[in-house]
PDB file of N, CA and C in Angstrom:
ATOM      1  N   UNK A   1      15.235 -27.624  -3.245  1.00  0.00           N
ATOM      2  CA  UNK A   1      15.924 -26.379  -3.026  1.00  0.00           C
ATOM      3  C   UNK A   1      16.223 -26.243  -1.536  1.00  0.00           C
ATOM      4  N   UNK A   2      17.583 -25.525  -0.938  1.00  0.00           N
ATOM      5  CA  UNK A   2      17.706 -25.295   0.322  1.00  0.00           C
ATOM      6  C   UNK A   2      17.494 -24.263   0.886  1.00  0.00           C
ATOM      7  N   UNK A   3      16.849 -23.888   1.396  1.00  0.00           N
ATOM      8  CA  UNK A   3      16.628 -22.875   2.231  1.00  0.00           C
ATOM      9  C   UNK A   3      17.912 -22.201   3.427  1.00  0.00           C
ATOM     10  N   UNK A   4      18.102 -20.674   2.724  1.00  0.00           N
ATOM     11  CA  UNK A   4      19.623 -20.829   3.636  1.00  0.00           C
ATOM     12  C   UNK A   4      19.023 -19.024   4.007  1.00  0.00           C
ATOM     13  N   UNK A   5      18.848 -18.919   5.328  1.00  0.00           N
ATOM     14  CA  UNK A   5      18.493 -17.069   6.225  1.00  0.00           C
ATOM     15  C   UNK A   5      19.244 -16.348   5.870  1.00  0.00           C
ATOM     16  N   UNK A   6      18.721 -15.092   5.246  1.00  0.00           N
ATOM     17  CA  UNK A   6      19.426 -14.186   5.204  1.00  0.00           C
ATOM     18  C   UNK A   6      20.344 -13.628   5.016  1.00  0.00           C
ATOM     19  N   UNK A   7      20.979 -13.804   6.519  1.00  0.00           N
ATOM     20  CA  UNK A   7      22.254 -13.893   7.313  1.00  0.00           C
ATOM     21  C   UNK A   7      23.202 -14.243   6.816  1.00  0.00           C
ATOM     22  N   UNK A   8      22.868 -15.365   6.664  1.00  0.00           N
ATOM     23  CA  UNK A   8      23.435 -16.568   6.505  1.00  0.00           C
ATOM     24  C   UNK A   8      24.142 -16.477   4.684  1.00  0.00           C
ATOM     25  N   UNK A   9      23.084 -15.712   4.390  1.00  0.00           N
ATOM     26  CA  UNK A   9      23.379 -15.898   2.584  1.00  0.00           C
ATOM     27  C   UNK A   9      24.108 -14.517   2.301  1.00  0.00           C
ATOM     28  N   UNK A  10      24.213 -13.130   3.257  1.00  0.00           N
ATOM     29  CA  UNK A  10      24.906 -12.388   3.161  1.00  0.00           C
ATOM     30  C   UNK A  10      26.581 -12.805   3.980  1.00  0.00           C
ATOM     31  N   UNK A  11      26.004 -13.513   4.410  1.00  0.00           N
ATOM     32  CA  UNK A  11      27.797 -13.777   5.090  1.00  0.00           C
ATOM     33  C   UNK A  11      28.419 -14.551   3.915  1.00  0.00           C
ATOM     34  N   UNK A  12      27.599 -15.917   3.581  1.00  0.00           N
ATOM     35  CA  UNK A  12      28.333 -16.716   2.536  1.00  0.00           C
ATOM     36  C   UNK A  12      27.978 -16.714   1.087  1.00  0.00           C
ATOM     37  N   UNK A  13      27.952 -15.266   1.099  1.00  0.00           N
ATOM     38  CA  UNK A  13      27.182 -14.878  -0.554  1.00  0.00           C
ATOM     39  C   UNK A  13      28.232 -15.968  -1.721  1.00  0.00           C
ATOM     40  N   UNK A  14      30.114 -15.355  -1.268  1.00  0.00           N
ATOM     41  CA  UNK A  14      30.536 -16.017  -2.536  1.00  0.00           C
ATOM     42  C   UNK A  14      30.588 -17.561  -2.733  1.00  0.00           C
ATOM     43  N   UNK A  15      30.461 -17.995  -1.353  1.00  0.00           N
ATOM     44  CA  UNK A  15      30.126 -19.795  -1.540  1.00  0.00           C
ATOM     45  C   UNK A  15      29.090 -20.082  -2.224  1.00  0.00           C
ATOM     46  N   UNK A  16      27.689 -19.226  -1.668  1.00  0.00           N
ATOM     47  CA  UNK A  16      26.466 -19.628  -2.243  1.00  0.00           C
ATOM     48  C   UNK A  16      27.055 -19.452  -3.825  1.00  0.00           C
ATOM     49  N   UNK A  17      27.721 -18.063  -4.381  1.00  0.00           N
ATOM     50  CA  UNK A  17      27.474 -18.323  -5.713  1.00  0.00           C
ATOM     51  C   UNK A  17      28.308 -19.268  -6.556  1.00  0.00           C
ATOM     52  N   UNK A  18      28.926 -19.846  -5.738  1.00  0.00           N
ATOM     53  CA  UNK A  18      29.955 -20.729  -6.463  1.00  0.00           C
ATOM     54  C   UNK A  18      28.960 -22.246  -6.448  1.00  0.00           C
ATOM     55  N   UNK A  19      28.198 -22.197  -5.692  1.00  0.00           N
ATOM     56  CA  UNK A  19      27.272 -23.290  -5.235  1.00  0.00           C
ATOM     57  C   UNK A  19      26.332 -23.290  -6.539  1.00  0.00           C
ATOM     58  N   UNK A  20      26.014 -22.352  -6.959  1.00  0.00           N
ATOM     59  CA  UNK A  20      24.646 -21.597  -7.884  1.00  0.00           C
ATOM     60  C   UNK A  20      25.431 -21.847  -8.613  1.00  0.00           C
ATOM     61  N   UNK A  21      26.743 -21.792  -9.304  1.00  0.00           N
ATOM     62  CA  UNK A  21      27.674 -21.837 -10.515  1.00  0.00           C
ATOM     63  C   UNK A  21      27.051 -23.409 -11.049  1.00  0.00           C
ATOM     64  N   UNK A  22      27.631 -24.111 -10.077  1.00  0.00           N
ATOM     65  CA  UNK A  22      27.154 -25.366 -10.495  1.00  0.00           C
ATOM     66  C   UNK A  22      25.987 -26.003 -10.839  1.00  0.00           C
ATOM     67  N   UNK A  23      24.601 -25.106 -10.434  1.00  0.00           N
ATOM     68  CA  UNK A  23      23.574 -25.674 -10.511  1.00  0.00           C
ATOM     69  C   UNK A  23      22.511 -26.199  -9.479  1.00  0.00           C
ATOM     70  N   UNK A  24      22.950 -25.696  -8.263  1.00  0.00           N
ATOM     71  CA  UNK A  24      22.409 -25.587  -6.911  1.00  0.00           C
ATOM     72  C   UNK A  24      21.084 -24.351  -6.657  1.00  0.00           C
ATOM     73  N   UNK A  25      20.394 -24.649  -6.541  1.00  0.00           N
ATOM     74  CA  UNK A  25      19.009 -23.466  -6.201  1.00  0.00           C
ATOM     75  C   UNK A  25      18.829 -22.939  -4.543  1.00  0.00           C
ATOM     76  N   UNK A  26      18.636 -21.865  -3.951  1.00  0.00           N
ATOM     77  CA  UNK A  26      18.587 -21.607  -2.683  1.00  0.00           C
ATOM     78  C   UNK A  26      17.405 -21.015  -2.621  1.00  0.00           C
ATOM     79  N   UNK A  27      16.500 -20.829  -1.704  1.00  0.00           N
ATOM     80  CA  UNK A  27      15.571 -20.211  -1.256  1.00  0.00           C
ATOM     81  C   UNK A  27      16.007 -19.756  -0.401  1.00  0.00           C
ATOM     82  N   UNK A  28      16.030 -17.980   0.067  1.00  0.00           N
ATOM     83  CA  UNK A  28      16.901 -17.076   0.817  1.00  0.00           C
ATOM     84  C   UNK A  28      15.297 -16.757   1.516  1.00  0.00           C
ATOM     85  N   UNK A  29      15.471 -16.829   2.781  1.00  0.00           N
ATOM     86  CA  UNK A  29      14.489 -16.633   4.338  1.00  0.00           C
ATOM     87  C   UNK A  29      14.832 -15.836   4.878  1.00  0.00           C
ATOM     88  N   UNK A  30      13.964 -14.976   5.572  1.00  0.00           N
ATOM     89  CA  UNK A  30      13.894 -14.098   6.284  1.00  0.00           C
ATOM     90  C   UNK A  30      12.793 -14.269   8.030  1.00  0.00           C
ATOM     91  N   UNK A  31      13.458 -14.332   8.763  1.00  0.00           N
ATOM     92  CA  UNK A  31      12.874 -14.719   9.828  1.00  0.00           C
ATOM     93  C   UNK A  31      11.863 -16.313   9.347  1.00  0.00           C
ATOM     94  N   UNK A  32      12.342 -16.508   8.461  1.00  0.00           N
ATOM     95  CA  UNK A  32      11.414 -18.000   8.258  1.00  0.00           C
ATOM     96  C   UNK A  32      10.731 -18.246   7.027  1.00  0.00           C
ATOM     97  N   UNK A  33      10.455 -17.019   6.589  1.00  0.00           N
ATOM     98  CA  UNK A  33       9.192 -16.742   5.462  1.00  0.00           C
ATOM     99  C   UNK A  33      10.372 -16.732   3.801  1.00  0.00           C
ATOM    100  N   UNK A  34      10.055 -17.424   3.408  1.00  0.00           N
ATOM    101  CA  UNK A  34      10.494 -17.250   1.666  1.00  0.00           C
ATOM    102  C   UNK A  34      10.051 -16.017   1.516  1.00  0.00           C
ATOM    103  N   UNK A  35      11.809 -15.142   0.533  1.00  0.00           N
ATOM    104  CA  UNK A  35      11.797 -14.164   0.127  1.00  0.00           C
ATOM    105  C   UNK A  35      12.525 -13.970  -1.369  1.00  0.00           C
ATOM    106  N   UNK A  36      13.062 -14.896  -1.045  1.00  0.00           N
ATOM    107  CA  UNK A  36      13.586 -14.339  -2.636  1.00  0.00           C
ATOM    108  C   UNK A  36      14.309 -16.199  -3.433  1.00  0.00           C
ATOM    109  N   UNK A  37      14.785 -16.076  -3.902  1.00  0.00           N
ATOM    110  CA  UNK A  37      15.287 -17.592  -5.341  1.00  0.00           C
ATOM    111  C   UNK A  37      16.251 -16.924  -5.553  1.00  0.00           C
ATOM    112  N   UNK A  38      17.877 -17.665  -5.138  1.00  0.00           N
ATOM    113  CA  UNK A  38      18.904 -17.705  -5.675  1.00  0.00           C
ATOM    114  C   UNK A  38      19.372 -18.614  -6.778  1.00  0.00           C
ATOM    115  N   UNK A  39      18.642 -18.825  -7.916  1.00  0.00           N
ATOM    116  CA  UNK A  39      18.913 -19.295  -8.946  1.00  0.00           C
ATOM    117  C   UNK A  39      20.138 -19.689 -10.289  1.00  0.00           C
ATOM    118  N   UNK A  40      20.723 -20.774 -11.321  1.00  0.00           N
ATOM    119  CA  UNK A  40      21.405 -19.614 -12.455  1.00  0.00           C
ATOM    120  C   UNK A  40      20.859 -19.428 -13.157  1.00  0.00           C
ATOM    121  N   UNK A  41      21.655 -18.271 -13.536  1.00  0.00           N
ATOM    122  CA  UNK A  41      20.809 -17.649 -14.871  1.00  0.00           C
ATOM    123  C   UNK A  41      20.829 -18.493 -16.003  1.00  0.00           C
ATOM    124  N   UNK A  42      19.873 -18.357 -16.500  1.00  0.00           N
ATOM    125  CA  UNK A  42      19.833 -19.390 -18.031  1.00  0.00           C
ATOM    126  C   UNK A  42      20.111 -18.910 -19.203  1.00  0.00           C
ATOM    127  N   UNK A  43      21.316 -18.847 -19.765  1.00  0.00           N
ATOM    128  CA  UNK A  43      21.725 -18.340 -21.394  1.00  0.00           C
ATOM    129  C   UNK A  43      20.428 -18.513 -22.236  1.00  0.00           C
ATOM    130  N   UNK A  44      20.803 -18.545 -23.801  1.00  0.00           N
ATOM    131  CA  UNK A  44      20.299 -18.499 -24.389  1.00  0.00           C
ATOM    132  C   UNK A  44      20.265 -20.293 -24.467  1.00  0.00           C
ATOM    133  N   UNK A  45      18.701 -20.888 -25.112  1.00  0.00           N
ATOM    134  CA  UNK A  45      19.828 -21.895 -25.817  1.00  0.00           C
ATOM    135  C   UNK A  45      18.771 -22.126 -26.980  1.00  0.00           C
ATOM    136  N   UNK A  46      19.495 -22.404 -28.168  1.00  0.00           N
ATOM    137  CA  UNK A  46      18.917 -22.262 -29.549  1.00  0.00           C
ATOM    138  C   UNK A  46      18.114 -23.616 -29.257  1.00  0.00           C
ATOM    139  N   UNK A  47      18.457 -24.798 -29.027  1.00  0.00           N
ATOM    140  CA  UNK A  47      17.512 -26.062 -29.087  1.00  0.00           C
ATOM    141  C   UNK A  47      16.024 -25.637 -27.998  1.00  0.00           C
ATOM    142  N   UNK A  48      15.944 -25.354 -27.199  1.00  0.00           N
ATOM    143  CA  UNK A  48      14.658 -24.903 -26.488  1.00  0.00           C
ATOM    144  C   UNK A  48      13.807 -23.676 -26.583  1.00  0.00           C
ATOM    145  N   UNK A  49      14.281 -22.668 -27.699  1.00  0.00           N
ATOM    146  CA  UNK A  49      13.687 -21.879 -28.371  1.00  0.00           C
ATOM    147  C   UNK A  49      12.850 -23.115 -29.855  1.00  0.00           C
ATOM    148  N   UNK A  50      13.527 -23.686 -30.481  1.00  0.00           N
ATOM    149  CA  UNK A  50      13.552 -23.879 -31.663  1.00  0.00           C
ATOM    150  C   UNK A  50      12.059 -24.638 -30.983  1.00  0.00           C
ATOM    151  N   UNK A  51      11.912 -25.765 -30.063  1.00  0.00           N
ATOM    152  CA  UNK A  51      11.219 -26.577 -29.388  1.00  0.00           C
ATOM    153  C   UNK A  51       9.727 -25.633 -29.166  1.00  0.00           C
ATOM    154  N   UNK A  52      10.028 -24.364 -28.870  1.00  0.00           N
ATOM    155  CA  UNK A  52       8.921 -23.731 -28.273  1.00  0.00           C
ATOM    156  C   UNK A  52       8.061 -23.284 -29.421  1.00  0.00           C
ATOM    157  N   UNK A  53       8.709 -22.848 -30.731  1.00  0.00           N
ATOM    158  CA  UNK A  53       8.454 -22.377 -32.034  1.00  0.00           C
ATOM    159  C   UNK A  53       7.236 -23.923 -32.293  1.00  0.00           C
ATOM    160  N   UNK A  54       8.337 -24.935 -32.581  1.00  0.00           N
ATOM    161  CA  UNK A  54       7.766 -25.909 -33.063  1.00  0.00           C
ATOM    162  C   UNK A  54       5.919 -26.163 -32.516  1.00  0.00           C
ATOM    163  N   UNK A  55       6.331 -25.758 -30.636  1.00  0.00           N
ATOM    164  CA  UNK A  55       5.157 -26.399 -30.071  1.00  0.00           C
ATOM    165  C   UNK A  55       4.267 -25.359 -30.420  1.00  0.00           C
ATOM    166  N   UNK A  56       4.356 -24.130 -30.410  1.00  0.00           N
ATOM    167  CA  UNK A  56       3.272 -23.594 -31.282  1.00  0.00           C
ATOM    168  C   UNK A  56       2.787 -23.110 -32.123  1.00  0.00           C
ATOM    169  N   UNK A  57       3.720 -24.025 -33.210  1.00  0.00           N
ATOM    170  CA  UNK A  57       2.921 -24.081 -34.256  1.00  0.00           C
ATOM    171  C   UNK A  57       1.909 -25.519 -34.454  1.00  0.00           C
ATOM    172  N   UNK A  58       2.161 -26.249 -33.585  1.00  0.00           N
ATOM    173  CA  UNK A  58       1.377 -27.605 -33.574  1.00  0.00           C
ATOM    174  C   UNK A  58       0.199 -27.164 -32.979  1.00  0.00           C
ATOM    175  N   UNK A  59       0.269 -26.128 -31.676  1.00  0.00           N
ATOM    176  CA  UNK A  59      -0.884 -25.428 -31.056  1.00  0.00           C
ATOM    177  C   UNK A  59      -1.381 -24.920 -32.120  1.00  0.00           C
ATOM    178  N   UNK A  60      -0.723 -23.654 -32.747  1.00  0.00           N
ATOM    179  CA  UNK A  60      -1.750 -23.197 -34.073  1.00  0.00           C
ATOM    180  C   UNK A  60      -2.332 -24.266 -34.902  1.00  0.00           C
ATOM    181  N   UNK A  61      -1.699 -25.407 -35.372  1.00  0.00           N
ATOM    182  CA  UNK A  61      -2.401 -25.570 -36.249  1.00  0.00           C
ATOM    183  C   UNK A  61      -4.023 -26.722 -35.615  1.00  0.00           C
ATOM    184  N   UNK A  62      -3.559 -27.493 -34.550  1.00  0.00           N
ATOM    185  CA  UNK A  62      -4.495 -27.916 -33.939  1.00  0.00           C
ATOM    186  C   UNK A  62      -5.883 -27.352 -33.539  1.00  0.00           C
ATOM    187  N   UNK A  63      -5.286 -25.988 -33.568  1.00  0.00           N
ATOM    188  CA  UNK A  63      -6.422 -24.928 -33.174  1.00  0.00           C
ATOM    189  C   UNK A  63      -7.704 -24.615 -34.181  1.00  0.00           C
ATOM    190  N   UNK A  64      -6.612 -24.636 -35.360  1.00  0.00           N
ATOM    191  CA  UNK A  64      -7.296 -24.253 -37.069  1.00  0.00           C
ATOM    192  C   UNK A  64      -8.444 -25.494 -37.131  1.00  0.00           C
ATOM    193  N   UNK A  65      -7.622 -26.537 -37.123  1.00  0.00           N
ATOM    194  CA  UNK A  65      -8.240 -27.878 -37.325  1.00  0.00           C
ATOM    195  C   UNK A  65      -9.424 -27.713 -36.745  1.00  0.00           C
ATOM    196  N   UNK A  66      -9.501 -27.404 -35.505  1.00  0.00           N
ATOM    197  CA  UNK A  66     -11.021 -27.556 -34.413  1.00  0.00           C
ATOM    198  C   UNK A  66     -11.958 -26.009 -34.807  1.00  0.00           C
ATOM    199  N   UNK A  67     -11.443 -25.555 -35.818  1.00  0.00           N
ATOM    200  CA  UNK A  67     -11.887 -24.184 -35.643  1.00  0.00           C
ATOM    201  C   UNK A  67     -11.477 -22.548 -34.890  1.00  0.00           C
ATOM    202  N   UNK A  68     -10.813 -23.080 -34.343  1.00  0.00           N
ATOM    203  CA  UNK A  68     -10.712 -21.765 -33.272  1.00  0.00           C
ATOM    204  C   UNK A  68      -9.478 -20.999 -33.709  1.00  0.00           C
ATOM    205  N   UNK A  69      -9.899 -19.559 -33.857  1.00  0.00           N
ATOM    206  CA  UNK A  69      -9.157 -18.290 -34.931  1.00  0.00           C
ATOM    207  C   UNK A  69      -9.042 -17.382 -33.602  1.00  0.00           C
ATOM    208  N   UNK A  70      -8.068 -16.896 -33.693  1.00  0.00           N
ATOM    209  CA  UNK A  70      -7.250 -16.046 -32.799  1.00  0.00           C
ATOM    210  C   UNK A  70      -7.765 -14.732 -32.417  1.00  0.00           C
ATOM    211  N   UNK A  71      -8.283 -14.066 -33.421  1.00  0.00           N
ATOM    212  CA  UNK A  71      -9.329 -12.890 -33.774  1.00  0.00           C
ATOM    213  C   UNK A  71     -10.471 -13.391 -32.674  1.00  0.00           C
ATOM    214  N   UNK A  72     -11.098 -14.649 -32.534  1.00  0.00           N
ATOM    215  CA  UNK A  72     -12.123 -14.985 -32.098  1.00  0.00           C
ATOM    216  C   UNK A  72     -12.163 -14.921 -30.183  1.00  0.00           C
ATOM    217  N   UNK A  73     -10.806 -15.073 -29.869  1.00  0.00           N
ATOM    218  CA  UNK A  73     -10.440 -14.918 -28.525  1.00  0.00           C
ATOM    219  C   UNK A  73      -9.777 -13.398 -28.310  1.00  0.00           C
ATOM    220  N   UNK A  74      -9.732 -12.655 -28.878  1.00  0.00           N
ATOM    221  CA  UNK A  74      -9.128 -11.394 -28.589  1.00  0.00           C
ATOM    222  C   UNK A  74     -11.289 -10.588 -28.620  1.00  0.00           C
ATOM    223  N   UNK A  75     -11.480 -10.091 -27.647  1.00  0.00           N
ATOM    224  CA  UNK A  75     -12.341  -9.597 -27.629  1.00  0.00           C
ATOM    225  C   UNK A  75     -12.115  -7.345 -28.032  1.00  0.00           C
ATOM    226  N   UNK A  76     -13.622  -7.022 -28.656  1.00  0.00           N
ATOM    227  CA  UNK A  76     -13.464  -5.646 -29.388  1.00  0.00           C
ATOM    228  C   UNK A  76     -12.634  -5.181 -28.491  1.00  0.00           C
ATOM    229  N   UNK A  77     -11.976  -4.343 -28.622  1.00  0.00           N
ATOM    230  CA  UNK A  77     -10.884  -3.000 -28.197  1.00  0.00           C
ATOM    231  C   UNK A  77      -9.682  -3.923 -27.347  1.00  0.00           C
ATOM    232  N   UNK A  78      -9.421  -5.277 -27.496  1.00  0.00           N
ATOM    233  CA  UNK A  78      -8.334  -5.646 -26.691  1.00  0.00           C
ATOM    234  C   UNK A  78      -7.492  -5.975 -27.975  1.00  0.00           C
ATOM    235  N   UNK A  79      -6.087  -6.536 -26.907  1.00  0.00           N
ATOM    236  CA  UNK A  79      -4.778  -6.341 -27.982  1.00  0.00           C
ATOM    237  C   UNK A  79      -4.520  -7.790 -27.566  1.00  0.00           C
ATOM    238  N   UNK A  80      -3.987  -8.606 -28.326  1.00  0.00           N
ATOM    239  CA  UNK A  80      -3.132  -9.917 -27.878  1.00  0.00           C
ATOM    240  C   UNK A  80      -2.342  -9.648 -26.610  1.00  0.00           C
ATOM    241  N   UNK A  81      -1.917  -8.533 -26.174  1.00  0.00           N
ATOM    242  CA  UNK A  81      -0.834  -8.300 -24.808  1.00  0.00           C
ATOM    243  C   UNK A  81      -2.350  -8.514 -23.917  1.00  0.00           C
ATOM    244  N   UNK A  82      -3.340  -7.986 -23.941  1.00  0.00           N
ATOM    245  CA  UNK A  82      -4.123  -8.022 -22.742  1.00  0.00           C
ATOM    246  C   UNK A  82      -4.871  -9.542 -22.608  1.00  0.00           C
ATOM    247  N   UNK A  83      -5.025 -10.334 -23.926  1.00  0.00           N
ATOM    248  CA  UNK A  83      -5.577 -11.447 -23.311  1.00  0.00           C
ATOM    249  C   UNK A  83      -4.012 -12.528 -22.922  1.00  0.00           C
ATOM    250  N   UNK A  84      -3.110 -12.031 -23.244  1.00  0.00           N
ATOM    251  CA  UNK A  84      -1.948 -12.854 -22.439  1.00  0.00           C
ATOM    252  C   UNK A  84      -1.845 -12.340 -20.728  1.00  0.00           C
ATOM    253  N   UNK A  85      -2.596 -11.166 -20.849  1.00  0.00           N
ATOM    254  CA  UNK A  85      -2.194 -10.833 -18.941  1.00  0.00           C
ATOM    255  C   UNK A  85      -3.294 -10.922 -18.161  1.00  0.00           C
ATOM    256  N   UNK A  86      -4.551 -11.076 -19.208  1.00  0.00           N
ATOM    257  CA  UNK A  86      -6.483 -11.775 -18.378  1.00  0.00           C
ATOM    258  C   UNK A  86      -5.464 -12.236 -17.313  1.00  0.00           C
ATOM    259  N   UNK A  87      -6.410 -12.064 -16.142  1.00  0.00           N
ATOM    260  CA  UNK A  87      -5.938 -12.285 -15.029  1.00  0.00           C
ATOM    261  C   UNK A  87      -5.053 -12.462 -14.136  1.00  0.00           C
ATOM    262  N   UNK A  88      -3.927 -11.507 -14.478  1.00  0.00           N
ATOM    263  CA  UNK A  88      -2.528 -11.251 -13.954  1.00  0.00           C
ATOM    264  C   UNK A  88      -3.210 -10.100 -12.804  1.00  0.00           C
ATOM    265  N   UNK A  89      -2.361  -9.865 -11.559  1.00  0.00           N
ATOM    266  CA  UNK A  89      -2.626  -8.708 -10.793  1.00  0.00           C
ATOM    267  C   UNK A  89      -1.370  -7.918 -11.091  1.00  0.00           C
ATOM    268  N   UNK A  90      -1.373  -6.736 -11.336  1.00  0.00           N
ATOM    269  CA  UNK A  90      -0.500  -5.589 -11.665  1.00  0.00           C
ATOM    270  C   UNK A  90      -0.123  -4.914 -10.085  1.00  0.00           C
TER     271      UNK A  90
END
């Protein structure tokens, strides 16, 4: 990824995005320090959903196989949303 200041990315915003059209990534700096990912956006795409389904259901069922039940990792009064965010900072 290139690193392009600020400045630099507000002066040449519509190059950068024509740059990003194609598939180019920027890391936008501020006095030096990474601040933000000029990225593209990623559509939908049905083959890398379908892929993610697949992989976990191979996770589920691998899981079954060894024993381990879903109920068993969700501890009393939590919800599946809170053991997906265990140790996220809010």
């Amino acid at each position: 990824m290139t690193n392009v200041g600020a400045y630099e990315a507000k002066t040449h915003l519509p190059k950068l995005l024509d740059r990003v059209q194609n598939g180019e990534r920027f890391v936008i700096t501020k006095h030096g320090h990474p601040v933000a990912e000029l990225v593209p956006i990623s559509g939908s795409d049905p083959e890398r959903a379908k892929k993610a389904i697949a992989d976990l259901k191979e996770l589920q069922a691998s899981l079954k196989q060894r024993g381990v039940r879903l109920k068993d990792l969700v501890g009393k009064g939590e919800s599946i949303r809170d053991l997906v965010h265990k140790g996220h900072r809010f």
